[in-house]
C-alpha atoms as a PDB file:
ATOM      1  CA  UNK A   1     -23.621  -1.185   8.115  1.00  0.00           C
ATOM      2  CA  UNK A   2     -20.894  -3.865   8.457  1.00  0.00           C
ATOM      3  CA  UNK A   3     -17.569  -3.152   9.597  1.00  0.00           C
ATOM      4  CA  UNK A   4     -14.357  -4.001   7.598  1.00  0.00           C
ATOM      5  CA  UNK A   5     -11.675  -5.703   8.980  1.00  0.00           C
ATOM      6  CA  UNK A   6      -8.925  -4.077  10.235  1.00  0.00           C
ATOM      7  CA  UNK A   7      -5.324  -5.174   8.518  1.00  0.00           C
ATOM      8  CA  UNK A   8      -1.846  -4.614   9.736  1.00  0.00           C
ATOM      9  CA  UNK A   9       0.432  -3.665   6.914  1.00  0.00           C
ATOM     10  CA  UNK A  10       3.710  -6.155   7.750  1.00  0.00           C
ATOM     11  CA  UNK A  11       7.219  -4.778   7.244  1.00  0.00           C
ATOM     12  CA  UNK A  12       7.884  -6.815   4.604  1.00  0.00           C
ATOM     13  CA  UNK A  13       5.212  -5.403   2.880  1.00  0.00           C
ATOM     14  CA  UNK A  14       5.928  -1.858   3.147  1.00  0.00           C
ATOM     15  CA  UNK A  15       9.840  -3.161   1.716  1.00  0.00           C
ATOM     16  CA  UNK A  16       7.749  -4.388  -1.121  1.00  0.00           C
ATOM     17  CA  UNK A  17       5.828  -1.332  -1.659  1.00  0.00           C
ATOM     18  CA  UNK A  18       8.962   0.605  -1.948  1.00  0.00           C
ATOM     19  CA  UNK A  19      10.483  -1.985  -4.247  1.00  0.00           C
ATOM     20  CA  UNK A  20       7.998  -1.911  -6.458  1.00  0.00           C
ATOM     21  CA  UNK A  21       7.692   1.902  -6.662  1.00  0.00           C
ATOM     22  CA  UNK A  22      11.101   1.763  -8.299  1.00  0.00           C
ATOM     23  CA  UNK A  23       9.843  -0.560 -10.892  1.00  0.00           C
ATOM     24  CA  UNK A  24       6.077   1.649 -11.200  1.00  0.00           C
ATOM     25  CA  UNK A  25       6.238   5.259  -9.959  1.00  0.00           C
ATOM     26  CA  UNK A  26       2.378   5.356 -10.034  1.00  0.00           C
ATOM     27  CA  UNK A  27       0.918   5.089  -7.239  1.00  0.00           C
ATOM     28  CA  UNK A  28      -3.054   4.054  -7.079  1.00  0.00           C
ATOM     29  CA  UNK A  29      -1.428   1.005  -9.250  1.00  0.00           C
ATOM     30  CA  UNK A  30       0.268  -0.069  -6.464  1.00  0.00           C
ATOM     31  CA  UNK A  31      -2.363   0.807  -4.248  1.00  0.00           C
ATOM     32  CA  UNK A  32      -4.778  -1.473  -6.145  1.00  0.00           C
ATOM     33  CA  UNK A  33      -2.186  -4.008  -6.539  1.00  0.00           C
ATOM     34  CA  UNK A  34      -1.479  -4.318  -2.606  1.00  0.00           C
ATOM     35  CA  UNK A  35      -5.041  -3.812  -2.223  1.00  0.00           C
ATOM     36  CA  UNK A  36      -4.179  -0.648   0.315  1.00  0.00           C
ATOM     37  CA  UNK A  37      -6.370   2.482   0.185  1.00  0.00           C
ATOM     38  CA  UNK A  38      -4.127   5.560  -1.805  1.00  0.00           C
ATOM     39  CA  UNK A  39      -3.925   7.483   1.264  1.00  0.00           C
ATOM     40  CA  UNK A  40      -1.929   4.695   3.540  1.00  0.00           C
ATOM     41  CA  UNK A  41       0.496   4.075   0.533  1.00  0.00           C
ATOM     42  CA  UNK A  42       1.183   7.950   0.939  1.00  0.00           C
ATOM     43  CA  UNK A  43       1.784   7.317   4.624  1.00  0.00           C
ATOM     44  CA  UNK A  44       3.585   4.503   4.273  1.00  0.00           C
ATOM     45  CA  UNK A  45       5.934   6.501   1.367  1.00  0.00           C
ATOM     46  CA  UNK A  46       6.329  10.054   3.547  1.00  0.00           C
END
């Protein structure tokens, strides 16, 4: 079983999570659009 590659979510990033939310209030579209599992874009907006 391979191992994925571990990615740091930047600060500018999260700012452009939150932006976006704004603009879309659902949330697995951002999550597929920042290409984050749904469960760290709820961490990230808590």
């Amino acid at each position: 079983m391979e191992k994925k590659e571990w990615r740091q979510i930047t600060t500018a990033q999260k700012l452009q999570i939150i932006q976006t939310l704004d603009e879309n209030p659902n949330n697995i579209d951002i999550a597929r659009m920042m290409k984050i599992p749904s469960s760290t874009l709820n961490r990230i907006l808590a």
